[in-house]
C-alpha atoms as a PDB file:
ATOM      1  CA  UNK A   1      84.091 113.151  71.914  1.00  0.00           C
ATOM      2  CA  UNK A   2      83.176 114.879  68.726  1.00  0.00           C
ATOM      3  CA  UNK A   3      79.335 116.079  68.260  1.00  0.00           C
ATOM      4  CA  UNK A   4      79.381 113.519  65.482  1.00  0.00           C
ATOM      5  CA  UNK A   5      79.292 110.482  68.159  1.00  0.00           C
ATOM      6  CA  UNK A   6      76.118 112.003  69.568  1.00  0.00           C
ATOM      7  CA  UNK A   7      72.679 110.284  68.753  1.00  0.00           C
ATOM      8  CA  UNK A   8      70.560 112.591  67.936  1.00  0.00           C
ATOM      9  CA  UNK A   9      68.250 111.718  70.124  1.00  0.00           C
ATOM     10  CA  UNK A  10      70.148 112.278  72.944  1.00  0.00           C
ATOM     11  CA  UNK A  11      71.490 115.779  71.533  1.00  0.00           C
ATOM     12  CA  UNK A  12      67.209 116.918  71.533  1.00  0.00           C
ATOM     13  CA  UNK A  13      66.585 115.308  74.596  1.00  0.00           C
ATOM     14  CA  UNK A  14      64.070 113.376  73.271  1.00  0.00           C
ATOM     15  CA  UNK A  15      63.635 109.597  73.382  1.00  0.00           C
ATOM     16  CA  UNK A  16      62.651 107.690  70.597  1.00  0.00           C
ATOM     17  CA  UNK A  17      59.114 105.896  70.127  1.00  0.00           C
ATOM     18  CA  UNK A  18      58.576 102.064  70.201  1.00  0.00           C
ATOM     19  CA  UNK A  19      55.717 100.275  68.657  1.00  0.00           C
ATOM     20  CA  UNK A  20      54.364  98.643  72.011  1.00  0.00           C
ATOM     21  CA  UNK A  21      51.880  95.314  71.858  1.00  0.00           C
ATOM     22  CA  UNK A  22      49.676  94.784  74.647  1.00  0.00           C
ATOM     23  CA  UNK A  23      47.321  91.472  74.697  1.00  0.00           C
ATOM     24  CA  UNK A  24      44.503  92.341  77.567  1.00  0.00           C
ATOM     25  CA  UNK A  25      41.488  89.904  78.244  1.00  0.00           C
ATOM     26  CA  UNK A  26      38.667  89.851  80.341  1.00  0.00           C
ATOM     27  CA  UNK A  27      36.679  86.879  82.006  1.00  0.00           C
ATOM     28  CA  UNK A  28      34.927  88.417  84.913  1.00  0.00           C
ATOM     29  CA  UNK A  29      32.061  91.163  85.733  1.00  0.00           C
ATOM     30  CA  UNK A  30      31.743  93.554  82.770  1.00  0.00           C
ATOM     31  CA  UNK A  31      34.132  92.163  80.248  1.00  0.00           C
ATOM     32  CA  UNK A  32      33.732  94.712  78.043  1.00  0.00           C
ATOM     33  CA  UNK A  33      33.608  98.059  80.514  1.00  0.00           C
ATOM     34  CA  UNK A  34      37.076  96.605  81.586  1.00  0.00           C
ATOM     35  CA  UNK A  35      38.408  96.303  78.636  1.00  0.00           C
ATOM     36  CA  UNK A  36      37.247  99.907  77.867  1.00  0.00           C
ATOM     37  CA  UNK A  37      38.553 101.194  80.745  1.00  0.00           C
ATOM     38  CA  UNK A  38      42.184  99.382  80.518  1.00  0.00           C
ATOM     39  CA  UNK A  39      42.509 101.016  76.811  1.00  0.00           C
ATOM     40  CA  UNK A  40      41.501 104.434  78.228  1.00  0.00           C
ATOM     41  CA  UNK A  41      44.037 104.532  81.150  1.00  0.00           C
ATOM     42  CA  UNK A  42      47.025 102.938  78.631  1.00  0.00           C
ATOM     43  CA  UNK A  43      45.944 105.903  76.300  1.00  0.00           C
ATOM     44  CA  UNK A  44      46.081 108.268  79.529  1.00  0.00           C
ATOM     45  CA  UNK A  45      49.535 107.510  80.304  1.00  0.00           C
ATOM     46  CA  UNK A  46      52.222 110.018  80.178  1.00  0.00           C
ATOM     47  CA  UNK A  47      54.527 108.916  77.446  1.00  0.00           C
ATOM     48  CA  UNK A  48      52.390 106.495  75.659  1.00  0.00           C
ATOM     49  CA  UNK A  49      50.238 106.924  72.818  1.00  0.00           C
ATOM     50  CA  UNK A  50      47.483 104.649  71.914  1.00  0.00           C
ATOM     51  CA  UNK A  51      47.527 104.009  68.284  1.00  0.00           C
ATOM     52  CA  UNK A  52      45.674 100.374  67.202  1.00  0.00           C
ATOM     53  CA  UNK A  53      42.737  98.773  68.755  1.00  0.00           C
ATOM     54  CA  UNK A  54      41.962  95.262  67.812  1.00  0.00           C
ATOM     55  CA  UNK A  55      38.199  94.088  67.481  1.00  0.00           C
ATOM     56  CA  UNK A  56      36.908  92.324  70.484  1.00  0.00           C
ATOM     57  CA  UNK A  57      37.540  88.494  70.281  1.00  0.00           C
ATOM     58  CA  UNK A  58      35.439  85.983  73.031  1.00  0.00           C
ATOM     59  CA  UNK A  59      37.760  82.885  73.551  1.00  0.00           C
ATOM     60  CA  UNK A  60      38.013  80.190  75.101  1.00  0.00           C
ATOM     61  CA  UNK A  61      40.158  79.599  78.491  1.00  0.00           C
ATOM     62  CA  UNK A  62      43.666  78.540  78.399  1.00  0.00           C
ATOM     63  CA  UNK A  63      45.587  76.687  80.902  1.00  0.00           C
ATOM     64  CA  UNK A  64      42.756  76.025  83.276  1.00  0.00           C
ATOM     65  CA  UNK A  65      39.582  75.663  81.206  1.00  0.00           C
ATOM     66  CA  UNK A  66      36.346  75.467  83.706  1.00  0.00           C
ATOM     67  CA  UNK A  67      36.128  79.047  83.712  1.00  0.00           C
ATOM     68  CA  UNK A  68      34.123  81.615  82.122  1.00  0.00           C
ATOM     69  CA  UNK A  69      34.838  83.073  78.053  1.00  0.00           C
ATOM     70  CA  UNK A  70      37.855  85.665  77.697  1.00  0.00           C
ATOM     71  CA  UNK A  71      36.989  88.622  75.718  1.00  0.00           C
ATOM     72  CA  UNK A  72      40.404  89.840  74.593  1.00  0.00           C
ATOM     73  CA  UNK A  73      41.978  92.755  72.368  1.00  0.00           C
ATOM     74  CA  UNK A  74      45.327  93.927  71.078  1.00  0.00           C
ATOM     75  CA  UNK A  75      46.108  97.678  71.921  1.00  0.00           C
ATOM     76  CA  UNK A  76      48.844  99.128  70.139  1.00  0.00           C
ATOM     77  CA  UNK A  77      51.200 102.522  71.202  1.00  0.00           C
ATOM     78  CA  UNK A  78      53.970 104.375  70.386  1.00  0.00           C
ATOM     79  CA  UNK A  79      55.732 104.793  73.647  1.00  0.00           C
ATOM     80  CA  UNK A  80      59.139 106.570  75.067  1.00  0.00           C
ATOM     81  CA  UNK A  81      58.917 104.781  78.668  1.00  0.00           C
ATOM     82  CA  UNK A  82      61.392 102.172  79.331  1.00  0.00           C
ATOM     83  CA  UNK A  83      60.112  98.656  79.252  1.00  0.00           C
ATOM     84  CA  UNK A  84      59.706  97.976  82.444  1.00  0.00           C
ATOM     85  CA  UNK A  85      57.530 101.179  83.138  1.00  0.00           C
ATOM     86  CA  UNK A  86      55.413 100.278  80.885  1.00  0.00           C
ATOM     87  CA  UNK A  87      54.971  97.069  82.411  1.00  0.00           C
ATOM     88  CA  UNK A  88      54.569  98.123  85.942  1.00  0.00           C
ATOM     89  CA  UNK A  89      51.778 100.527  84.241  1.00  0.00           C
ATOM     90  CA  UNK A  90      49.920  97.720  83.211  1.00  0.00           C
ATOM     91  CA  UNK A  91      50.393  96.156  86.740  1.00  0.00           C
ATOM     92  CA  UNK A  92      48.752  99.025  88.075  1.00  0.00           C
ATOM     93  CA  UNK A  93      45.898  99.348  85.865  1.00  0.00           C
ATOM     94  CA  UNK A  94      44.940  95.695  86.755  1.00  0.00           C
ATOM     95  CA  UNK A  95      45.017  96.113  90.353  1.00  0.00           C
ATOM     96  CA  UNK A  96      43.138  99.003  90.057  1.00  0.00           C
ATOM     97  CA  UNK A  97      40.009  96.960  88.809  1.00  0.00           C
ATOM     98  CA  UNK A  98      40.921  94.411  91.693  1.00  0.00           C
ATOM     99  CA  UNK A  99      42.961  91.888  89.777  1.00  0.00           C
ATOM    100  CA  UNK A 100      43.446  88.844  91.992  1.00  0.00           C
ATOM    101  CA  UNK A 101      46.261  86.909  91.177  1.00  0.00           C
ATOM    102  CA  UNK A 102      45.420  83.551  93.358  1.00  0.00           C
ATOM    103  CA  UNK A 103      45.338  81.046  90.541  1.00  0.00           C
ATOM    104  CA  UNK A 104      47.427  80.822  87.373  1.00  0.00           C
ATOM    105  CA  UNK A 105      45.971  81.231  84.290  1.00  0.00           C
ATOM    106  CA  UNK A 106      42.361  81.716  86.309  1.00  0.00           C
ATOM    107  CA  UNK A 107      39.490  84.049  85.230  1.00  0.00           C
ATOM    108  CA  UNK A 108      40.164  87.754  85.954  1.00  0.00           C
ATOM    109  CA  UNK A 109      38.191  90.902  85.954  1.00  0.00           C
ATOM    110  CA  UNK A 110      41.260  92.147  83.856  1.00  0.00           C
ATOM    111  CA  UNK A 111      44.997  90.490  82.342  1.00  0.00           C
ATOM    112  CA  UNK A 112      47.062  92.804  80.645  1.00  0.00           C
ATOM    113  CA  UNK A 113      50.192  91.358  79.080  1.00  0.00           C
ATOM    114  CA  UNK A 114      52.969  93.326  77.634  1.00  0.00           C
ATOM    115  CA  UNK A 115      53.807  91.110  74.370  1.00  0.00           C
ATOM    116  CA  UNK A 116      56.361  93.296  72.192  1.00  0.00           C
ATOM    117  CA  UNK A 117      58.359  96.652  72.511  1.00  0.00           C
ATOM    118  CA  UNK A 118      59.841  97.117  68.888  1.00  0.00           C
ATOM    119  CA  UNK A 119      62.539  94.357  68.461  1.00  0.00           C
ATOM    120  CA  UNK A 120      63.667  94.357  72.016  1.00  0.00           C
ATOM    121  CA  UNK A 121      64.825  91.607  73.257  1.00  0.00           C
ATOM    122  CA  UNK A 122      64.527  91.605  77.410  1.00  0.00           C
ATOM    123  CA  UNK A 123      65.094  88.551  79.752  1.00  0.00           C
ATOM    124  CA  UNK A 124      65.309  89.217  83.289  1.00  0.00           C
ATOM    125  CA  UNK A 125      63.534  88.371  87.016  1.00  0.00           C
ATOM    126  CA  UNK A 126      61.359  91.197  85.980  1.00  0.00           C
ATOM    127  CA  UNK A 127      60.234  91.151  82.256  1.00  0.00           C
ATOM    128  CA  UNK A 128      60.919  88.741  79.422  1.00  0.00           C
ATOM    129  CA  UNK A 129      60.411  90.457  75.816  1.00  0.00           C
ATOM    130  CA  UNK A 130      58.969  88.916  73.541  1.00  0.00           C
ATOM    131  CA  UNK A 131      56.441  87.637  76.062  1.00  0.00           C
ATOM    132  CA  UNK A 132      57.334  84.285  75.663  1.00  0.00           C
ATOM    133  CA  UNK A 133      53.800  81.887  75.332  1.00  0.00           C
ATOM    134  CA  UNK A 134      52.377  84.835  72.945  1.00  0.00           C
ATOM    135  CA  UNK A 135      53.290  82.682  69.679  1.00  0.00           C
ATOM    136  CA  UNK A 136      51.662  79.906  70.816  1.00  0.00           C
ATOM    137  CA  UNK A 137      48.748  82.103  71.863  1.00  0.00           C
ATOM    138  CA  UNK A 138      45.790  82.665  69.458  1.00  0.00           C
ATOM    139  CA  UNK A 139      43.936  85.008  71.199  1.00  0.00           C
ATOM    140  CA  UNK A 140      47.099  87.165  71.419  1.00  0.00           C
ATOM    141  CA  UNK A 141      48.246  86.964  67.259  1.00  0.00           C
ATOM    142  CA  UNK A 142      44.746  86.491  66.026  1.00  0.00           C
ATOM    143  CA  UNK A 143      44.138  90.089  66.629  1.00  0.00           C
ATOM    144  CA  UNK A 144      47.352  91.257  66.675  1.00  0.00           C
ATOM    145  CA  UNK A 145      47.161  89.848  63.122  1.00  0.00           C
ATOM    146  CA  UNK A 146      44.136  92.199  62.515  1.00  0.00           C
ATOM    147  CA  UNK A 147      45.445  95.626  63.324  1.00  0.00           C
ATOM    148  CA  UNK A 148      49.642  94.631  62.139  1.00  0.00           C
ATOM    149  CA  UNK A 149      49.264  92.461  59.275  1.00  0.00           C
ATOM    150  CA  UNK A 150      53.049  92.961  58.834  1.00  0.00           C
ATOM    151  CA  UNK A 151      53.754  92.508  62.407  1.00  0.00           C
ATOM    152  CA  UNK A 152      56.554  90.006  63.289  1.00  0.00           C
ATOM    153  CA  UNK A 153      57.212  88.681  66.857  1.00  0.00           C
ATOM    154  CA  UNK A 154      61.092  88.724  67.490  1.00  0.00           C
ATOM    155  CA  UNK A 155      62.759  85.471  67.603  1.00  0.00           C
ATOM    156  CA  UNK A 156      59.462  83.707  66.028  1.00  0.00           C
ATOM    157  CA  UNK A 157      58.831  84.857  62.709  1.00  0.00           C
ATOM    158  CA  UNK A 158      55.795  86.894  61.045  1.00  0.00           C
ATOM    159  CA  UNK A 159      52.761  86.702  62.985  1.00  0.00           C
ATOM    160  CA  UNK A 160      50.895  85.855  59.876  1.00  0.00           C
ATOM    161  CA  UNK A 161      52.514  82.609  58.996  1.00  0.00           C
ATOM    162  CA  UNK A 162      52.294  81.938  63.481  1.00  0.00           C
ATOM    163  CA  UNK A 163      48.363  82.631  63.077  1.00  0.00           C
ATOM    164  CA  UNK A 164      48.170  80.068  60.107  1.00  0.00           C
ATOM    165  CA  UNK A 165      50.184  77.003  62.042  1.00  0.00           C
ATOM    166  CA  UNK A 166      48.050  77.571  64.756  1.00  0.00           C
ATOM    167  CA  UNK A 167      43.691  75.964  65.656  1.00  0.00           C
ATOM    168  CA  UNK A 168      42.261  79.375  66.104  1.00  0.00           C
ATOM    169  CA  UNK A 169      38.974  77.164  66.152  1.00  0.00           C
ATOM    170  CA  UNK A 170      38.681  79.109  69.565  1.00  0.00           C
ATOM    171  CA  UNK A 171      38.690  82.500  68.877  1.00  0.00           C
ATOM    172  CA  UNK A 172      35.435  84.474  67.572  1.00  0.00           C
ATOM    173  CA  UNK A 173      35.472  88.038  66.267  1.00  0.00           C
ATOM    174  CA  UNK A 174      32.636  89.794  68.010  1.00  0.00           C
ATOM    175  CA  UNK A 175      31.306  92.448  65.803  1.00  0.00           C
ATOM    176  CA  UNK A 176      28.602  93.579  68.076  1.00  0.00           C
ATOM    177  CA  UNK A 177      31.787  95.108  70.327  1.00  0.00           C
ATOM    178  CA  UNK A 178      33.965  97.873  70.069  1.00  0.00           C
ATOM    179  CA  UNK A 179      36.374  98.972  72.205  1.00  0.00           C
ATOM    180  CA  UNK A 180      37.772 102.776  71.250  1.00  0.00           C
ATOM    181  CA  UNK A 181      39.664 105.787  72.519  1.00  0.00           C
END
């Protein structure tokens, strides 16, 4: 093998950087402090990079709707971990501010969801990439529509023209919250 079938890449040892989506909400205790700290310990992570924060959205429940209001952003990083790392990151964080997974789609002190790594396209036991509810999600593309207003969701389309087929009746732009690095 000549040096000319090398990726570069591989030739500096480096691996490249993916534009990474995460969706996290918050329905429990100090919506906002988790949120906050979430952000801070994605940003912290070796490897990853945070680069976008979303406004802070309140929303209403999903799935099971006698439960208290979401507050939910969009983070944004450049990353060189493997998918699935930066999944089982996110994992982590959660259970570290006692994320109880009893009932599906209930409230939470913390939910973050991996939505996009670059165009990958992932579908096994462990991860499915594109997350696969996010186009149908408002709280997810609403503010993913704020800090990407190119952004497009693989398989889907551009998140713009997902946002505008979509009642985003239930999602409200809190101004009076910031979450930053």
């Amino acid at each position: 093998m000549s040096i000319i079938d090398f990726d570069v890449d591989t030739l500096s040892g480096m691996t490249p950087l993916r534009l990474v989506t995460y969706s996290l909400g918050s329905n429990l205790g100090d919506r906002l402090e988790y949120l906050q700290g979430a952000t801070t310990l994605l940003n912290a992570t070796p490897g990853m990079r945070v680069t976008a924060i979303s406004s802070v959205y309140e929303t209403d429940p999903v799935g099971l709707l006698d439960q208290p209001r979401f507050l939910n952003i969009i983070v944004q990083a450049e990353s060189s971990l493997a998918s699935t790392v930066m999944l089982e990151r996110a994992h982590a964080i959660e259970e570290g501010f006692d994320r109880i997974r009893t009932v599906r789609y209930g409230p939470r002190t913390i939910d973050i969801d991996l939505i996009a790594v670059g165009d990958r396209v992932i579908n096994n036991e462990t991860l499915v990439l594109p997350h696969p509810r996010a186009h149908e999600r408002a709280f997810v593309l609403v503010p993913w529509l704020e800090v990407d207003p190119a952004a497009e969701l693989v398989g889907r389309g551009r998140v713009a023209e997902l946002v505008a087929a979509l009642d985003t009746s239930g999602v409200r732009r809190r101004d009076d919250l910031v979450v930053e690095l």
